[in-house]
C-alpha atoms as a PDB file:
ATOM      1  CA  UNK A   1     -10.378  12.512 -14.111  1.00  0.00           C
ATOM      2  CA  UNK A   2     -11.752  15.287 -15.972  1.00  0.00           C
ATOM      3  CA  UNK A   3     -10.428  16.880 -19.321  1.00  0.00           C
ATOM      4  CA  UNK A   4     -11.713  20.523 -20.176  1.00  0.00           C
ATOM      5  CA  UNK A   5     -11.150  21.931 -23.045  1.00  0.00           C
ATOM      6  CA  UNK A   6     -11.723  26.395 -23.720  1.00  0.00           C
ATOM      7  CA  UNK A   7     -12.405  27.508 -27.384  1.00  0.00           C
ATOM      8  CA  UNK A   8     -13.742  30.470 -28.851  1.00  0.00           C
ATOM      9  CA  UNK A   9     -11.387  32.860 -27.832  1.00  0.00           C
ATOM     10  CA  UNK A  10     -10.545  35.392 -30.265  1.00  0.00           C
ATOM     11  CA  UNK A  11      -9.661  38.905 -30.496  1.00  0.00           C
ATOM     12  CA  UNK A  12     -12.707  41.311 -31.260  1.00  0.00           C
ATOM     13  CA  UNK A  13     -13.519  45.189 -31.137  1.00  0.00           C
ATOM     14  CA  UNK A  14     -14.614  47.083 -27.802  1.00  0.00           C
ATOM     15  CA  UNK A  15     -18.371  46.420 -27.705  1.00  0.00           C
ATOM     16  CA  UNK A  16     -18.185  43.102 -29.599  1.00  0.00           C
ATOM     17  CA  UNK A  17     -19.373  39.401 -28.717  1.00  0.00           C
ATOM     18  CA  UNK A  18     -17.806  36.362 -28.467  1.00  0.00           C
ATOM     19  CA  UNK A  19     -18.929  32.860 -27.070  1.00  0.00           C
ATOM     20  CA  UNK A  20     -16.746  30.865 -25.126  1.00  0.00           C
ATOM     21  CA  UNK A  21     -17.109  27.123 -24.984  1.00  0.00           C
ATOM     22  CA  UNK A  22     -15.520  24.319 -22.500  1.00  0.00           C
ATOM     23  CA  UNK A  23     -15.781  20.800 -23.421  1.00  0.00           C
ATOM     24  CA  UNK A  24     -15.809  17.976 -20.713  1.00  0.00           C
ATOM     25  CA  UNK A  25     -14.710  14.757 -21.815  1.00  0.00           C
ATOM     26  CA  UNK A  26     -17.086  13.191 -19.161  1.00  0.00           C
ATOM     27  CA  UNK A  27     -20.660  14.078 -17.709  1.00  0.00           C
ATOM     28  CA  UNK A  28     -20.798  17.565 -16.226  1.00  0.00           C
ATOM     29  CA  UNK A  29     -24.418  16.220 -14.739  1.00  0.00           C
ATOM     30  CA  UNK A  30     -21.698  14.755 -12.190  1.00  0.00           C
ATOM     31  CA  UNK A  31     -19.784  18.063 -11.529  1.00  0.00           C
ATOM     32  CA  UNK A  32     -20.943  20.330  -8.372  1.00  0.00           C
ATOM     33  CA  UNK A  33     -19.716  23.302  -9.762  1.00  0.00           C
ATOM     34  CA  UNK A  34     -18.363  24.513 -13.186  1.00  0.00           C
ATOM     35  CA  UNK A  35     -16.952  28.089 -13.912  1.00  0.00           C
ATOM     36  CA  UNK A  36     -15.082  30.729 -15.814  1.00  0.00           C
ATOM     37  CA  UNK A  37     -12.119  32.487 -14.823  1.00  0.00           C
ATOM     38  CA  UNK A  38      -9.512  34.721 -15.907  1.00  0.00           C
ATOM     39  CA  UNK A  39      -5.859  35.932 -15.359  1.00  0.00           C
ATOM     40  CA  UNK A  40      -4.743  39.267 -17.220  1.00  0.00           C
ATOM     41  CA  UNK A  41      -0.839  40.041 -17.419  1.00  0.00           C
ATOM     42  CA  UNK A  42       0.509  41.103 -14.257  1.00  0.00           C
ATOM     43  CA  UNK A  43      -2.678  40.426 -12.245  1.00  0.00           C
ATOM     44  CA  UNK A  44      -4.188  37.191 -10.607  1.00  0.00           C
ATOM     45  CA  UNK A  45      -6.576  35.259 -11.532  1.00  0.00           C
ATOM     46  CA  UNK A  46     -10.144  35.794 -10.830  1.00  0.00           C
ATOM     47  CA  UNK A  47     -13.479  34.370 -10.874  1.00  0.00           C
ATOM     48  CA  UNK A  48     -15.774  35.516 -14.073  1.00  0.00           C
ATOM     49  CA  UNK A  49     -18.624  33.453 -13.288  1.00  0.00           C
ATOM     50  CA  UNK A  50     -20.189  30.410 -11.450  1.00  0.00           C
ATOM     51  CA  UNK A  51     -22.707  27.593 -11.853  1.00  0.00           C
ATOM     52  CA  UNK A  52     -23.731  24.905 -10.029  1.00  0.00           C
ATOM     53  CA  UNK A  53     -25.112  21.509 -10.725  1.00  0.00           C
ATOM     54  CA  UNK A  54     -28.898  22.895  -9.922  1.00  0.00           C
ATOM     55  CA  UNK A  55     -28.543  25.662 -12.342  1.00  0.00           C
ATOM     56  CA  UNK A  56     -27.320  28.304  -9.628  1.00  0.00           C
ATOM     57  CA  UNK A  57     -24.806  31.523 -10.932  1.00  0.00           C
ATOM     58  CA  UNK A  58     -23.164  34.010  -9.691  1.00  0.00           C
ATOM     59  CA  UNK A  59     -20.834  36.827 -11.457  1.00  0.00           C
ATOM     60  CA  UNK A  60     -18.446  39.282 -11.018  1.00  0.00           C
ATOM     61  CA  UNK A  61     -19.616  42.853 -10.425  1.00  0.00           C
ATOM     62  CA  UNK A  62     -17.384  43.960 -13.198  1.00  0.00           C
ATOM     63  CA  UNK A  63     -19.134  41.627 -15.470  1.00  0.00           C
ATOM     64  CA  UNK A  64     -22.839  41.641 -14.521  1.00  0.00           C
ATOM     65  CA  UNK A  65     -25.180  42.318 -17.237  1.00  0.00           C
ATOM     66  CA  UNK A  66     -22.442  41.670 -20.025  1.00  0.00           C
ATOM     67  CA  UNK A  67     -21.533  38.199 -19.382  1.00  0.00           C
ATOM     68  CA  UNK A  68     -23.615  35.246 -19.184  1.00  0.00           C
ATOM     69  CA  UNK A  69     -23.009  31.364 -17.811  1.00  0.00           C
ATOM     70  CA  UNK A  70     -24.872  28.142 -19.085  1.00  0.00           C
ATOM     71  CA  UNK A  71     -24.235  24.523 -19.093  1.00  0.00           C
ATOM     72  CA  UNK A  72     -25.824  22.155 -21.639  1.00  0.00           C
ATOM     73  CA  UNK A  73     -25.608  18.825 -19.782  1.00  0.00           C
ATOM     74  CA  UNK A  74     -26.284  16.941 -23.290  1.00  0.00           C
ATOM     75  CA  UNK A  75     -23.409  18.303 -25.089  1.00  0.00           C
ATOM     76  CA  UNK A  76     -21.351  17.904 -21.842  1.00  0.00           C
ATOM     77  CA  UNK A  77     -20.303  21.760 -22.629  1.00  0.00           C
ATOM     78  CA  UNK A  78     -20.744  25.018 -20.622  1.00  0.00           C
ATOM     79  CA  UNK A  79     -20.746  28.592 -22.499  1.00  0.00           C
ATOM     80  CA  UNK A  80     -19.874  32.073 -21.310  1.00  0.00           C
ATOM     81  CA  UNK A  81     -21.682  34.327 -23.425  1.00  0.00           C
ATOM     82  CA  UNK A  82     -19.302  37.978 -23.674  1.00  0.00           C
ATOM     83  CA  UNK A  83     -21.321  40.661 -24.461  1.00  0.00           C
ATOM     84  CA  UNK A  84     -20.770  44.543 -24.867  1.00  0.00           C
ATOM     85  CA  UNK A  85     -16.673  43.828 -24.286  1.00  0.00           C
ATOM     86  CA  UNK A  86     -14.418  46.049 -22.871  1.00  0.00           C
ATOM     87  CA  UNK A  87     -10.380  46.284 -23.010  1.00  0.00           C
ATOM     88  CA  UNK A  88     -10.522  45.598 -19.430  1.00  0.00           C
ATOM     89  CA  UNK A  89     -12.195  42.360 -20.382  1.00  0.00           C
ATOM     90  CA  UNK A  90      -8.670  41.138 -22.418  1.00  0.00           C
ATOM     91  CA  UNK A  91      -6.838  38.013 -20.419  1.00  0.00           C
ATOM     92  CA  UNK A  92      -6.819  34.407 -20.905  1.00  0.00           C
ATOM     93  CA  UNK A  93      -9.980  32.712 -19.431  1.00  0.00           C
ATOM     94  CA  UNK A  94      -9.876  29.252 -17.826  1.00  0.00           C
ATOM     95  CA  UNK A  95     -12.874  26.837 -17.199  1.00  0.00           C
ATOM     96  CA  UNK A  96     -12.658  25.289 -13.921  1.00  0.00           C
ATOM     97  CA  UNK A  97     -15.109  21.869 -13.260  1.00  0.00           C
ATOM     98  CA  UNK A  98     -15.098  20.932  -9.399  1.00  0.00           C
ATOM     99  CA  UNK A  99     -16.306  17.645  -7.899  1.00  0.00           C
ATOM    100  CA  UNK A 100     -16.416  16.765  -4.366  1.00  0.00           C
ATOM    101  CA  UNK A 101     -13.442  14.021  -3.025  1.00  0.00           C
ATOM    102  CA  UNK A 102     -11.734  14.721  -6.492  1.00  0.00           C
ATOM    103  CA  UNK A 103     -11.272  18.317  -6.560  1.00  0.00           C
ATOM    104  CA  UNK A 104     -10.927  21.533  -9.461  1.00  0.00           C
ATOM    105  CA  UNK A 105      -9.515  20.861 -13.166  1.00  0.00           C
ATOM    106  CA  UNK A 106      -8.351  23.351 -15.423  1.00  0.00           C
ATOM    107  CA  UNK A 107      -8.969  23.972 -18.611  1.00  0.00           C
ATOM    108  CA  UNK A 108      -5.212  25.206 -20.871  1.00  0.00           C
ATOM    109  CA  UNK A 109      -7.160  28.991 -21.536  1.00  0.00           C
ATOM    110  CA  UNK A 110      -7.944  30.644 -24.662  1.00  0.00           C
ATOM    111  CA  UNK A 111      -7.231  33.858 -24.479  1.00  0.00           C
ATOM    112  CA  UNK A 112      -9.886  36.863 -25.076  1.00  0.00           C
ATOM    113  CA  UNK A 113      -8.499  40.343 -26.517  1.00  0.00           C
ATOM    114  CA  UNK A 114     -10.921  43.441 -26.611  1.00  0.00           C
ATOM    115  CA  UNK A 115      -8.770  46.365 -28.671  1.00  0.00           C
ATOM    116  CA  UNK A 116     -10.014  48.168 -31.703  1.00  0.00           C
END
């Protein structure tokens, strides 16, 4: 079993930063894949951004260049850095861990909102 836990959500200005964090409570060295999504109201949920155990990522178009994904296998802890937000950007984001014969865990959300 793995526990995630999101923080850093927060509301901030269009064009402002924030840093999301999600905390394993085991080794994410073990993990194949970790990643950030999000669900805004009325819409599904969607992939943000990706990264694998070797370091590999992959993002949205809508998010490329603004958003970046890291993992810090020491802390146990992966980061989505949220640069140059929009309003578009506002929904609750989720960090997802998958592992192979176990499957994905969620993370409960924090939720993001971009409005000045």
């Amino acid at each position: 079993q793995v526990q995630l836990v999101e923080s850093g959500g927060d509301l901030v200005q269009p064009g402002g930063s924030l840093r999301l964090s999600c905390a394993a409570s085991g080794s994410i060295f073990s993990l194949d894949s970790m990643g950030w999504h999000r669900q805004a109201p009325g819409k599904q949920r969607e992939l943000v951004a990706g990264i694998s155990r070797g370091g590999s990522t992959n993002y949205a178009d809508s998010v490329k260049g603004r958003f970046t994904i890291s993992r810090d296998n020491a802390k146990n802890t992966m980061y989505l850095q949220m640069n140059s937000l929009k309003p578009e950007d506002t929904a609750v984001y989720y960090c997802n861990a998958y592992k192979a014969f176990e499957g994905s865990y969620w993370g409960q959300g924090t939720q993001v909102t971009v409005s000045s």
